[in-house]
C-alpha atoms as a PDB file:
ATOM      1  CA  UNK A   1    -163.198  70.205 -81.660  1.00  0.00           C
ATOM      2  CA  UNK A   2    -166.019  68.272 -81.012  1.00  0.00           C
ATOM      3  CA  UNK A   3    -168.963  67.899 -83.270  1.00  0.00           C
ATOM      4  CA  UNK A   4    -171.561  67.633 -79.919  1.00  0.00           C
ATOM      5  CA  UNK A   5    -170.456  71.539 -78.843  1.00  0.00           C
ATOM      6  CA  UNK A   6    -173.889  73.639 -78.472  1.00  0.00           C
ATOM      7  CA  UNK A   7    -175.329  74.747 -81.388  1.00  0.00           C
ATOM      8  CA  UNK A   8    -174.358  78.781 -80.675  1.00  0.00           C
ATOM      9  CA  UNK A   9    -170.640  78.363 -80.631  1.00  0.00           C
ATOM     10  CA  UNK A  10    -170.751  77.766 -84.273  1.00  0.00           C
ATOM     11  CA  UNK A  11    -168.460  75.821 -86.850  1.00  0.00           C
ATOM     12  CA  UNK A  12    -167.415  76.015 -90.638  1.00  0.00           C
ATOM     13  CA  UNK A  13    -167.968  73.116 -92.528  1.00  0.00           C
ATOM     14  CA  UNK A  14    -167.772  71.905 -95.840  1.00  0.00           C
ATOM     15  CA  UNK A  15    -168.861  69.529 -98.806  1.00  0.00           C
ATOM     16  CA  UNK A  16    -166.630  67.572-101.061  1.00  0.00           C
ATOM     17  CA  UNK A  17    -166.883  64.466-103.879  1.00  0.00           C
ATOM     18  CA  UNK A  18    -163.935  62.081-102.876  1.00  0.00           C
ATOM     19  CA  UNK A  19    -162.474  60.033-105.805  1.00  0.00           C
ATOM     20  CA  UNK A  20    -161.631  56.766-105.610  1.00  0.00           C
ATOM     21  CA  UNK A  21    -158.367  56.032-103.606  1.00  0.00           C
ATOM     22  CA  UNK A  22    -156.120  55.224-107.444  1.00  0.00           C
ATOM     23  CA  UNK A  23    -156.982  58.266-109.057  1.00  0.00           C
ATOM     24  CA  UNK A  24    -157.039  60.287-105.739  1.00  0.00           C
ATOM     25  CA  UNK A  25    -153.600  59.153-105.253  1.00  0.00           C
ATOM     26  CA  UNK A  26    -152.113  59.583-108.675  1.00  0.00           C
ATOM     27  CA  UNK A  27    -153.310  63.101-108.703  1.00  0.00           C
ATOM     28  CA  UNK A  28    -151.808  63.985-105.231  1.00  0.00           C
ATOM     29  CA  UNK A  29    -148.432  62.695-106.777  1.00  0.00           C
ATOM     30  CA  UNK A  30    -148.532  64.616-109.442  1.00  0.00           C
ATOM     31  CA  UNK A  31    -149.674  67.955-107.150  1.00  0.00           C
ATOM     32  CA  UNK A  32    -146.439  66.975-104.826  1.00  0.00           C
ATOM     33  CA  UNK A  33    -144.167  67.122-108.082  1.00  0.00           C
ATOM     34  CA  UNK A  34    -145.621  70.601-108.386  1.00  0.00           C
ATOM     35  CA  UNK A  35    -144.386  71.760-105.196  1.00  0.00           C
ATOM     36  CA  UNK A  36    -147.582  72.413-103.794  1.00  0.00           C
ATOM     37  CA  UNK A  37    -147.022  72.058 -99.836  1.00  0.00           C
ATOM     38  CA  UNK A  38    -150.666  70.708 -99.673  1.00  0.00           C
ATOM     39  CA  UNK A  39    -150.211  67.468-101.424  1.00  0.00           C
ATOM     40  CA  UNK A  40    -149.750  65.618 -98.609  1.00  0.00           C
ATOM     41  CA  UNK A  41    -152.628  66.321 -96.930  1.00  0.00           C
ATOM     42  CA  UNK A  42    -155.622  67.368 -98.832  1.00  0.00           C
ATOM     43  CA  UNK A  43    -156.724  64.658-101.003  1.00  0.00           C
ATOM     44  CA  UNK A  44    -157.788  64.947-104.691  1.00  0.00           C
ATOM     45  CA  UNK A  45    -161.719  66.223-104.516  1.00  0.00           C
ATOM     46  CA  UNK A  46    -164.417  68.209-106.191  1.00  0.00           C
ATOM     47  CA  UNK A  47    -165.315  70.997-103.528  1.00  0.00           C
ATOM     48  CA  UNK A  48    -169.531  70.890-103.603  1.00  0.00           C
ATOM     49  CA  UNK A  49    -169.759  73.832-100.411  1.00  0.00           C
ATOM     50  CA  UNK A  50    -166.415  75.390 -99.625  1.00  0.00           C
ATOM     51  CA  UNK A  51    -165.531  76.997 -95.846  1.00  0.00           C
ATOM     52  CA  UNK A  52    -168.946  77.493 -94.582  1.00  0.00           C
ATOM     53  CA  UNK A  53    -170.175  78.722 -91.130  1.00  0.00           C
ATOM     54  CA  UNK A  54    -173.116  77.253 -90.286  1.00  0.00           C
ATOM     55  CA  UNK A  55    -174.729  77.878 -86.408  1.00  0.00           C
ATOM     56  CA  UNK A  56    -176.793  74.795 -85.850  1.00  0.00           C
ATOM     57  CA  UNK A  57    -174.563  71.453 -86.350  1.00  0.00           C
ATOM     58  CA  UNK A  58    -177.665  69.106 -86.672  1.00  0.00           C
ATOM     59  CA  UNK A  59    -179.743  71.270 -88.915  1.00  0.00           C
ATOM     60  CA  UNK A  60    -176.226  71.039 -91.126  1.00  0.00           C
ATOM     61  CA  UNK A  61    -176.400  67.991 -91.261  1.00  0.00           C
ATOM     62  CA  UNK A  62    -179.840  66.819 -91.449  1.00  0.00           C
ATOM     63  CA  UNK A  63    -179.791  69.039 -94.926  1.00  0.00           C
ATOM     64  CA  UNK A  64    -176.918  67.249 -96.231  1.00  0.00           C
ATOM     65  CA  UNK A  65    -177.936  63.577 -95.331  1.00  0.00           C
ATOM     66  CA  UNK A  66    -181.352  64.644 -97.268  1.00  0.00           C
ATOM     67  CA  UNK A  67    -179.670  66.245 -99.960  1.00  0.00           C
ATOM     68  CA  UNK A  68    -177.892  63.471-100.055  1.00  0.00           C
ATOM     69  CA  UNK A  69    -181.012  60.941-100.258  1.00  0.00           C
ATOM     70  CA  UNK A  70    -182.312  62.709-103.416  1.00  0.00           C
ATOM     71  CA  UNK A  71    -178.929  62.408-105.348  1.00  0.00           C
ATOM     72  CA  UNK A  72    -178.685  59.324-107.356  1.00  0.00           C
ATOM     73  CA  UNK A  73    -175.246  58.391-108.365  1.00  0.00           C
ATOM     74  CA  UNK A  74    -173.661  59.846-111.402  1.00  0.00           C
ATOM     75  CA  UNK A  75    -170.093  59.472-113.479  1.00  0.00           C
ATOM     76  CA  UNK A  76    -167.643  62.001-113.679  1.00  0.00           C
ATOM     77  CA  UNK A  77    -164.903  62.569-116.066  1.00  0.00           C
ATOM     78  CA  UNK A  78    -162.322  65.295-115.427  1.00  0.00           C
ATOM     79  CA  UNK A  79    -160.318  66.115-118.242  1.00  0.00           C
ATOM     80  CA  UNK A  80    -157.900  68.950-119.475  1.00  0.00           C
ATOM     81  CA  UNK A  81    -156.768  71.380-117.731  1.00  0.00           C
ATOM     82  CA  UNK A  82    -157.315  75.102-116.745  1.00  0.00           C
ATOM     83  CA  UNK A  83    -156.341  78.039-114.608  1.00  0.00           C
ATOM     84  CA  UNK A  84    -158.063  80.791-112.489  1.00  0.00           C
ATOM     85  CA  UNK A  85    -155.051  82.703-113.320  1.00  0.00           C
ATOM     86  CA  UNK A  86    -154.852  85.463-112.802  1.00  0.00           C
ATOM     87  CA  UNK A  87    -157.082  86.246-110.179  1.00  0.00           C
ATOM     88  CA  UNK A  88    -155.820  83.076-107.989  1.00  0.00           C
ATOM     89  CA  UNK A  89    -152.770  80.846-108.693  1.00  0.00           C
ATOM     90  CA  UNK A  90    -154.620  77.780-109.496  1.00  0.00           C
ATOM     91  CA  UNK A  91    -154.141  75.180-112.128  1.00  0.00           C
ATOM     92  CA  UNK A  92    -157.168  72.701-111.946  1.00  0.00           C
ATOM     93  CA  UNK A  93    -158.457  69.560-113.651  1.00  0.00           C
ATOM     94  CA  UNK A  94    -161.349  69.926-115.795  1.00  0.00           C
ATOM     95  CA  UNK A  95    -164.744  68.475-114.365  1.00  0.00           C
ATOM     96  CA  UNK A  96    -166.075  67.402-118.106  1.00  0.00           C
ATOM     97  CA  UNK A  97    -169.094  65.015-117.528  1.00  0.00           C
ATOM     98  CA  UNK A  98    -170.678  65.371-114.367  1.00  0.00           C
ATOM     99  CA  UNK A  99    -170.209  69.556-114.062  1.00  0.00           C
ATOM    100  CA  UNK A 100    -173.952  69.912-114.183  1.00  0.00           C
ATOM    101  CA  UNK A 101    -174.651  67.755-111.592  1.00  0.00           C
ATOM    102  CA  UNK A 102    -171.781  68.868-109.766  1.00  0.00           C
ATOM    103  CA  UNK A 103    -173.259  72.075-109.977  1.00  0.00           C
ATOM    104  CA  UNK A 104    -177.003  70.918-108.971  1.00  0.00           C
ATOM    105  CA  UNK A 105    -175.779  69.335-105.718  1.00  0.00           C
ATOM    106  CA  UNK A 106    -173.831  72.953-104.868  1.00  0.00           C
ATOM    107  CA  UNK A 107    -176.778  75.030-105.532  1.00  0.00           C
ATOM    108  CA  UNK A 108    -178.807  72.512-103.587  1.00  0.00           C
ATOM    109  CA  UNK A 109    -176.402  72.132-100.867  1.00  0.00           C
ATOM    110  CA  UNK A 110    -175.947  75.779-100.695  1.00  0.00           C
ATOM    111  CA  UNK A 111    -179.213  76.220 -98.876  1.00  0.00           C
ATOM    112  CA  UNK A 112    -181.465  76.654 -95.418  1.00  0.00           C
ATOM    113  CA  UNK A 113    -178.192  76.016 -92.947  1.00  0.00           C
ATOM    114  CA  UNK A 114    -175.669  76.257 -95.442  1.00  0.00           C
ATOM    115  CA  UNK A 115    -177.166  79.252 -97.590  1.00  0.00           C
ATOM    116  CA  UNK A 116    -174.569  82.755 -98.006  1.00  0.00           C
ATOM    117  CA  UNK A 117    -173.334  84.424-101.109  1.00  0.00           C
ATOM    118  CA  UNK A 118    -170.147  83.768-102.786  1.00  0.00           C
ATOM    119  CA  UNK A 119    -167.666  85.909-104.028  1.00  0.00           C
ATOM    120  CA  UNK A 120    -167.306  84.171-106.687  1.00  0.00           C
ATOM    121  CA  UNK A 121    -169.566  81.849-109.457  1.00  0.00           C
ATOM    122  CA  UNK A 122    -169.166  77.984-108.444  1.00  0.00           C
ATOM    123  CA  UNK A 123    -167.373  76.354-111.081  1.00  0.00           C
ATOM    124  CA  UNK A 124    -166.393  72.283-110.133  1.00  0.00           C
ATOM    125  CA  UNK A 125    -162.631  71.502-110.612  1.00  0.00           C
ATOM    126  CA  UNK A 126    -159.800  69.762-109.311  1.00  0.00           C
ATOM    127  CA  UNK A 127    -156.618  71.372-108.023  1.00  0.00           C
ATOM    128  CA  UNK A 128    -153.448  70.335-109.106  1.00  0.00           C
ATOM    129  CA  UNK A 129    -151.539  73.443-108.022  1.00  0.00           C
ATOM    130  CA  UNK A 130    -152.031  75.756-105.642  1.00  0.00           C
ATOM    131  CA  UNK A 131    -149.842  78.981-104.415  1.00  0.00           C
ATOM    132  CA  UNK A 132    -146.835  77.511-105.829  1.00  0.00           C
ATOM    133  CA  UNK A 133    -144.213  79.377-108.128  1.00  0.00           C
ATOM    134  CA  UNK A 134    -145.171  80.934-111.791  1.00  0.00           C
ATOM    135  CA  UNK A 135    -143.101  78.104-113.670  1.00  0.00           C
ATOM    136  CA  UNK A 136    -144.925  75.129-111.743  1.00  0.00           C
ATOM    137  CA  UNK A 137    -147.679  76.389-112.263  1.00  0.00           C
ATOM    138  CA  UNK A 138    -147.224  76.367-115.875  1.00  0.00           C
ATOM    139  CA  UNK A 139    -145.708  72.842-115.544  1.00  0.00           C
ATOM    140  CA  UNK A 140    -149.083  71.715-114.233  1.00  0.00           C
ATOM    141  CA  UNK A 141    -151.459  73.332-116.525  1.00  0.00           C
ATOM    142  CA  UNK A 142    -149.120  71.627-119.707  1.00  0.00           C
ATOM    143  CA  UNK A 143    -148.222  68.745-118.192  1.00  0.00           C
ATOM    144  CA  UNK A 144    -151.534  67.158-117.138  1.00  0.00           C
ATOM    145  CA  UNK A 145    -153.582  69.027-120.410  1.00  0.00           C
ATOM    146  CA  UNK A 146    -154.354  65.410-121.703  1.00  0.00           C
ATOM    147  CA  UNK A 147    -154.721  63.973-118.230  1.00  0.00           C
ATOM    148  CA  UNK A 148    -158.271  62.228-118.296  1.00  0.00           C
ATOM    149  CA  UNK A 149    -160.300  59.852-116.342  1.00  0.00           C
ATOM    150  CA  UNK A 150    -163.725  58.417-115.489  1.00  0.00           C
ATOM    151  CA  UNK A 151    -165.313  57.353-112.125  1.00  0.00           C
ATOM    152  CA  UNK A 152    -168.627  56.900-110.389  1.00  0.00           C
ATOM    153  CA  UNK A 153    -169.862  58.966-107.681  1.00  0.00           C
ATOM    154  CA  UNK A 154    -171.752  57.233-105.182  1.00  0.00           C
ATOM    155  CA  UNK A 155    -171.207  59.575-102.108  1.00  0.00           C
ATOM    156  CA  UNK A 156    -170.050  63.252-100.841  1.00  0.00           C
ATOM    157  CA  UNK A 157    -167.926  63.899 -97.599  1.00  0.00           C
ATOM    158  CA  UNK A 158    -169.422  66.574 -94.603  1.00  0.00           C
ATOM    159  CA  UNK A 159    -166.464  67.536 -93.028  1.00  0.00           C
ATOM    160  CA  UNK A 160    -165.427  70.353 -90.388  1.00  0.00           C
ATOM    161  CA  UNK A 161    -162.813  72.854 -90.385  1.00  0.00           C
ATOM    162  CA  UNK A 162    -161.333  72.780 -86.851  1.00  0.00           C
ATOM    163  CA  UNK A 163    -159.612  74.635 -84.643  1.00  0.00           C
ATOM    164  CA  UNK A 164    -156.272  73.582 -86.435  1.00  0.00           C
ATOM    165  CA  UNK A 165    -157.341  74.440 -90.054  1.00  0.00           C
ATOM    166  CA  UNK A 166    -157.323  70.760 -90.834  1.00  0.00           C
ATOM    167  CA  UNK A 167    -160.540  69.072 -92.487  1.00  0.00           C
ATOM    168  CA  UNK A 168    -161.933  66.445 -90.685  1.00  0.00           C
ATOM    169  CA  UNK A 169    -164.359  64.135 -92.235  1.00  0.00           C
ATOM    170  CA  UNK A 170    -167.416  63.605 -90.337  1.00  0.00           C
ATOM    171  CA  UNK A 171    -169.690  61.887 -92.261  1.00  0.00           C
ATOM    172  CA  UNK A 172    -169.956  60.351 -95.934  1.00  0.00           C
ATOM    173  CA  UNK A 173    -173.137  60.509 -97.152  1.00  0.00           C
ATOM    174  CA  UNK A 174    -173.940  57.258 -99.791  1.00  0.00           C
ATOM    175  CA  UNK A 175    -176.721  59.024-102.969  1.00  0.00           C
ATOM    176  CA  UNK A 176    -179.296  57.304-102.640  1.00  0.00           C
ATOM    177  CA  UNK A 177    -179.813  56.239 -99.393  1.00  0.00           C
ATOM    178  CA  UNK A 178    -181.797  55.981 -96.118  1.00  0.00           C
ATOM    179  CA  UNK A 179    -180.263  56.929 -93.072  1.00  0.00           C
ATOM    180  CA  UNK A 180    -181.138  55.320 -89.844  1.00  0.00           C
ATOM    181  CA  UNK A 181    -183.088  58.322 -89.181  1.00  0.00           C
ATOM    182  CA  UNK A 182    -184.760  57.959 -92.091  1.00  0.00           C
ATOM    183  CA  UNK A 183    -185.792  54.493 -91.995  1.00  0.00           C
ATOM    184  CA  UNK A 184    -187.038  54.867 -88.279  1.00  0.00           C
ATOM    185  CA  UNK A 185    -189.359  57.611 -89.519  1.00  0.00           C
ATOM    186  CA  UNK A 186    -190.432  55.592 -93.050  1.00  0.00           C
ATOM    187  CA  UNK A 187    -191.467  52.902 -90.020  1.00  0.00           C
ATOM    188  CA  UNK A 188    -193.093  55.223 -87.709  1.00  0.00           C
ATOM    189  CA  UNK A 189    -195.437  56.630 -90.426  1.00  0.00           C
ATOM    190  CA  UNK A 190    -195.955  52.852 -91.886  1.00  0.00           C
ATOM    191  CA  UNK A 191    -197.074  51.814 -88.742  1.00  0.00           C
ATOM    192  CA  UNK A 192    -199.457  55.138 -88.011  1.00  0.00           C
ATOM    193  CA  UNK A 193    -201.137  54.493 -91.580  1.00  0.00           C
ATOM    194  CA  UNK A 194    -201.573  50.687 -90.848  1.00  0.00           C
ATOM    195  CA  UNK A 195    -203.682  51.966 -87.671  1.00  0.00           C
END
């Protein structure tokens, strides 16, 4: 599914914070030794904008490059774990320093192309186990309780849902930072103003 379709077909998309590729892998070992079927190919993240159908692909992303602009990097720590038990069967990782910022960036995110209500409060997390039997579940939530680590975040991931169900990264966004857009228009006005 390409990214260029016209802007009325439509297209979910969504917003993650990647981790870097040590702790992402560690943590998609231990969600394999769960059981949990997704290991393999969902990488360890902190979901910013989950499945989200937005109508205009360039408006999308325009709002997350300039979301992305304003952010300045941050640390995380995720630590502990917990469960949204029993209303899903999830075990997650804790998101410990960092949640309010995680939280900033969804509520900012979560606007103009991306805006629609939730069923649910955001709350930043990791998954560890997902849909997988009662006892592994269990095993998760006790088994990584004194899991912890720290990391920078310098970037988020816009990626689409496609026709498969697979997520497909299509852009990561670096906090902070100009995009060629950007930079062509920061040159534009500088030469207007120096007329």
């Amino acid at each position: 599914m390409s990214v260029s379709r016209k802007a009325s077909e439509g297209m979910s998309v969504g917003v993650i914070l990647g981790f870097p590729p040590a702790i992402s892998e560690e943590l998609q070992r231990w969600r394999a030794s769960f059981g949990d079927p997704m290991a393999a190919v969902i990488p360890a993240h902190i979901t910013l904008v989950t499945t989200t159908p937005t109508q205009d692909w360039e408006a999308t992303r325009a709002h997350v490059r300039e979301v992305a602009r304003q952010q300045a990097p941050f640390m995380v720590t995720i630590a502990g774990t917990g469960t949204f038990r029993p209303v899903s069967p999830v075990v997650f990782i804790n998101v410990e320093d960092g949640f309010g910022a995680c939280v900033d960036l969804h509520e900012k995110l979560q606007t103009g192309p991306l805006e629609r209500d939730l069923p649910f409060s955001y709350h930043p997390h990791v998954t560890i186990a997902h849909d997988v039997a009662p006892e592994s579940l269990d095993e998760a939530e006790t088994v990584l309780k004194d899991y912890r680590a720290t990391f920078p975040v310098v970037s988020m991931g816009l990626y689409e849902h496609d026709a498969n169900g697979i997520w497909q990264l299509r852009e990561e966004l670096d906090f902070g930072t100009e995009t060629d857009d950007d930079a062509r228009a920061c040159a534009a006005n500088a030469a207007a103003d120096a007329d």
